[in-house]
N, C-alpha and C. Protein backbone atom coordinates (compact mmCIF):
# COMPACT_ATOMS: atom_id res chain seq x y z
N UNK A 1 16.30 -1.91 -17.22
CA UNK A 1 15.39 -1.04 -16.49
C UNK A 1 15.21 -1.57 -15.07
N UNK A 2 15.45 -0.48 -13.92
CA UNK A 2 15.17 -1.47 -12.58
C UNK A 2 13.40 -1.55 -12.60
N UNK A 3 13.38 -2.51 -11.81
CA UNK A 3 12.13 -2.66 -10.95
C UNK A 3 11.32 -1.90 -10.56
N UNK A 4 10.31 -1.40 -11.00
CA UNK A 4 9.47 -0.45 -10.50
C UNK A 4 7.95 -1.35 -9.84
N UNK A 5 7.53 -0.27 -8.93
CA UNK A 5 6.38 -0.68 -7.99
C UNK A 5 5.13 0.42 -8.02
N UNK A 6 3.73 -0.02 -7.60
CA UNK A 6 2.86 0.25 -7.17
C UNK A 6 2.62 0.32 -5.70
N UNK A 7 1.97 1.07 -5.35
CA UNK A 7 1.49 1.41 -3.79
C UNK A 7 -0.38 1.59 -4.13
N UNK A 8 -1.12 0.41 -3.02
CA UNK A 8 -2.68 0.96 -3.43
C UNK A 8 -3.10 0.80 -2.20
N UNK A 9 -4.06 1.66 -1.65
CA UNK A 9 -4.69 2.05 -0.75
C UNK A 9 -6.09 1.25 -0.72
N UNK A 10 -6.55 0.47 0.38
CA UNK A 10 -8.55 0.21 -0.08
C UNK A 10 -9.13 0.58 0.89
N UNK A 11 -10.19 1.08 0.83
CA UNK A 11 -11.38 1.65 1.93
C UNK A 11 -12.40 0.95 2.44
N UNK A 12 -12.89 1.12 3.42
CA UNK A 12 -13.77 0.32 4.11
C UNK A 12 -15.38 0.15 3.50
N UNK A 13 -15.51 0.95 2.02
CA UNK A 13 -16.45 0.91 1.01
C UNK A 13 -16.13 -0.04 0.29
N UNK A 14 -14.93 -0.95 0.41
CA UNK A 14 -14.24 -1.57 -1.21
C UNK A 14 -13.93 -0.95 -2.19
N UNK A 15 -13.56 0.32 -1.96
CA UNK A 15 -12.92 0.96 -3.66
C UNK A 15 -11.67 1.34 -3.19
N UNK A 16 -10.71 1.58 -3.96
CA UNK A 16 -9.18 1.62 -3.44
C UNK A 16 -8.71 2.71 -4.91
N UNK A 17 -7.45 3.32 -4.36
CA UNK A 17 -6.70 4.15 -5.02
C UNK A 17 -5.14 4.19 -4.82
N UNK A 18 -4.97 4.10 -6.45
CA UNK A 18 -3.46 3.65 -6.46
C UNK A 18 -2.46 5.17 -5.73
N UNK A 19 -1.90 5.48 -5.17
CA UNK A 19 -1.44 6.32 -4.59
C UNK A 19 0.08 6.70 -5.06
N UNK A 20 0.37 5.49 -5.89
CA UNK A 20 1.46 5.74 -6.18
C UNK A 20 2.06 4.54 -7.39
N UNK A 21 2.36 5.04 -8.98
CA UNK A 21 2.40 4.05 -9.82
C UNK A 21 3.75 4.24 -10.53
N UNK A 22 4.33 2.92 -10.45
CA UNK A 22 5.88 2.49 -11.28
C UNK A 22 6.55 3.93 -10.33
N UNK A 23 6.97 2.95 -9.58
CA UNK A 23 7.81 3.97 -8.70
C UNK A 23 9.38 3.11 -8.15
N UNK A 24 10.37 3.54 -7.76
CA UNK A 24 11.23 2.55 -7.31
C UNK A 24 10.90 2.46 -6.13
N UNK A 25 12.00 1.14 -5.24
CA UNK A 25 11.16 0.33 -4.27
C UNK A 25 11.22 1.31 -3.15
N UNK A 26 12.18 2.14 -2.94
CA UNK A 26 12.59 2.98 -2.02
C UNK A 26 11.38 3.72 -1.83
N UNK A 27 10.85 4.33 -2.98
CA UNK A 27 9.63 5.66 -3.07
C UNK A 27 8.19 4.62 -2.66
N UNK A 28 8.03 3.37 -2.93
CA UNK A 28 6.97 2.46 -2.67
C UNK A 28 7.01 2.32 -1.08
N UNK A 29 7.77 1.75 -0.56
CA UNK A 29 8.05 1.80 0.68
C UNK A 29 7.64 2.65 1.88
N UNK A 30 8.27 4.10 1.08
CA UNK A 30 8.21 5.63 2.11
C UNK A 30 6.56 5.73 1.98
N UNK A 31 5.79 5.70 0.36
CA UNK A 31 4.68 5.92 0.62
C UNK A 31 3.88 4.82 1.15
N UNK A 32 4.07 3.65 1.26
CA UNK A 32 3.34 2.30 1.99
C UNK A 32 3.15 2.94 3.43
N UNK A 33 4.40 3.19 4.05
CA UNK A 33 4.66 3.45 5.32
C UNK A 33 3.98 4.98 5.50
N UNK A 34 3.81 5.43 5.25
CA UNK A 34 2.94 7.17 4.90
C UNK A 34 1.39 6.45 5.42
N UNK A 35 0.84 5.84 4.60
CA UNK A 35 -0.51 5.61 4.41
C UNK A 35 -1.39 4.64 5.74
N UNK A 36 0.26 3.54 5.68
CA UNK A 36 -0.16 2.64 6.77
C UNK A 36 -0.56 3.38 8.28
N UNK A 37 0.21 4.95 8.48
CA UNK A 37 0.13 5.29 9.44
C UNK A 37 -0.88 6.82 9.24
N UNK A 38 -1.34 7.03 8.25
CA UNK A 38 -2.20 8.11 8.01
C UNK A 38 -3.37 8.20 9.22
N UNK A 39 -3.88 9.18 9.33
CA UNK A 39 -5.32 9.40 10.24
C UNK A 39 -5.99 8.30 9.70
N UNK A 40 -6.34 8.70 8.21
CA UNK A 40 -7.09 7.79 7.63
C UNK A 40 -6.92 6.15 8.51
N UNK A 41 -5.69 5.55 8.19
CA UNK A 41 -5.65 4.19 9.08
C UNK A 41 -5.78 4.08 10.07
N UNK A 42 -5.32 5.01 11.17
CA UNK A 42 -6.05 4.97 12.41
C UNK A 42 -7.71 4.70 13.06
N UNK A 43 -8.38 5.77 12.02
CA UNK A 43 -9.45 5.78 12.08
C UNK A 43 -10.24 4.40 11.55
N UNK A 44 -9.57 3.46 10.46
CA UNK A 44 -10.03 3.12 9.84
C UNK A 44 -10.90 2.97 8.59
N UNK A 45 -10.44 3.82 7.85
CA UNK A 45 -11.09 4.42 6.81
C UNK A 45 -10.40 3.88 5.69
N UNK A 46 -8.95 3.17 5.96
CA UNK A 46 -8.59 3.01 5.00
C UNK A 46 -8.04 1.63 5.64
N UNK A 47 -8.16 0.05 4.91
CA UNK A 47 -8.63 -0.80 5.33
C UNK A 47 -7.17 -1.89 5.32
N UNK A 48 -6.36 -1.23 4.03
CA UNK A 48 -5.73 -2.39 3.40
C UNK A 48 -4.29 -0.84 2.81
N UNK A 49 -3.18 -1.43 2.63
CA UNK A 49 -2.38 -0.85 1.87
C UNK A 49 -1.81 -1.90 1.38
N UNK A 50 -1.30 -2.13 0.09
CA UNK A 50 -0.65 -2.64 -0.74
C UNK A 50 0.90 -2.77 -1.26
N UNK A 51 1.59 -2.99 -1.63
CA UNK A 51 2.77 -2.63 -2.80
C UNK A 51 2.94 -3.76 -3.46
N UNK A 52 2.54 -3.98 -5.13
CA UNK A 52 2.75 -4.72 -6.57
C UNK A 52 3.65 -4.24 -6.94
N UNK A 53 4.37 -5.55 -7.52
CA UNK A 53 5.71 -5.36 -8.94
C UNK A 53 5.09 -4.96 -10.09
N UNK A 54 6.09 -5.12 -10.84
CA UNK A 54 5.43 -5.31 -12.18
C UNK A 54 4.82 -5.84 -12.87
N UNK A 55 4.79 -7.31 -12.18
CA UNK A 55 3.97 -8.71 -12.67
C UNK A 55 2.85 -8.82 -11.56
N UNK A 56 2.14 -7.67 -10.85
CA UNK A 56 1.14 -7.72 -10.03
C UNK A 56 1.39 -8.44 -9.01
N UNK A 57 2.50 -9.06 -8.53
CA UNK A 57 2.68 -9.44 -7.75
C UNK A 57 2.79 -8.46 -6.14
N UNK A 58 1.72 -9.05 -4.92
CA UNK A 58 1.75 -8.37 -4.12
C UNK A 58 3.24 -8.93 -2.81
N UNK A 59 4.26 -7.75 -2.91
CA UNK A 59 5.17 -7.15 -2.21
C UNK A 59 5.21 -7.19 -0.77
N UNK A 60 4.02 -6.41 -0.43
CA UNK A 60 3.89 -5.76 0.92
C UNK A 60 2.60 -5.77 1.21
N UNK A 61 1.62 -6.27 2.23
CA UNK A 61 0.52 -5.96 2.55
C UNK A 61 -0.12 -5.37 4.36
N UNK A 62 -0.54 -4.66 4.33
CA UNK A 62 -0.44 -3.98 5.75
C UNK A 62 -2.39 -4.11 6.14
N UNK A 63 -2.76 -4.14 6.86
CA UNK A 63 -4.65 -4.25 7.52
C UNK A 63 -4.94 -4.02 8.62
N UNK A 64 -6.20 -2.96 8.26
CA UNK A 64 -6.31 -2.59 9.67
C UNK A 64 -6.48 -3.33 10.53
N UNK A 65 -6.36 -3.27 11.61
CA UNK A 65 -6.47 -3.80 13.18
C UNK A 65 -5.78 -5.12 12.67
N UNK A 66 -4.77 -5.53 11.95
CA UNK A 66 -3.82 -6.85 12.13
C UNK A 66 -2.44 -5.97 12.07
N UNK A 67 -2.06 -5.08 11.13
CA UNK A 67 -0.61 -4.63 10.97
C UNK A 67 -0.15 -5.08 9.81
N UNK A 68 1.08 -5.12 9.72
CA UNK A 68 1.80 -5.57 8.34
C UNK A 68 1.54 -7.15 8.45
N UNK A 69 0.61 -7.78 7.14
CA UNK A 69 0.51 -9.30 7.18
C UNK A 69 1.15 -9.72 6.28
N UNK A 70 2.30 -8.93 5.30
CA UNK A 70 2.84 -10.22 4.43
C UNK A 70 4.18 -8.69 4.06
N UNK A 71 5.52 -9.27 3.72
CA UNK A 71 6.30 -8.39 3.81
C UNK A 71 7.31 -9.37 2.88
């Protein structure tokens, strides 16, 4: 079975939503990159984007007003 991923979104409340679950890395990616650049992130509304493996391991991490901090 390949590798599948998570994509999660968190808000400037602390509650977050997975946006996208067991997906391949390609589809994790397109939506990471979707979110990182949404209104929402501009504005700041949305604080943090994510991408986990399968073993919860975090992938990709993107924050507002820093950019992509771990890749």
């Amino acid at each position: 079975m390949d590798e599948r991923f998570n994509v999660v979104q968190f808000f400037k409340d602390d509650s977050y939503e997975y946006v996208r679950r067991a997906v391949t890395a390609e589809e994790a990616v397109k939506a990471a990159s979707h979110y990182c650049h949404s209104v929402g992130a501009k504005l700041g509304f949305t604080k943090r984007v994510i991408i986990t493996d399968s073993g919860d391991n975090i992938n990709f991490e993107w924050k507002f007003g820093k950019g992509i901090t771990f890749k």
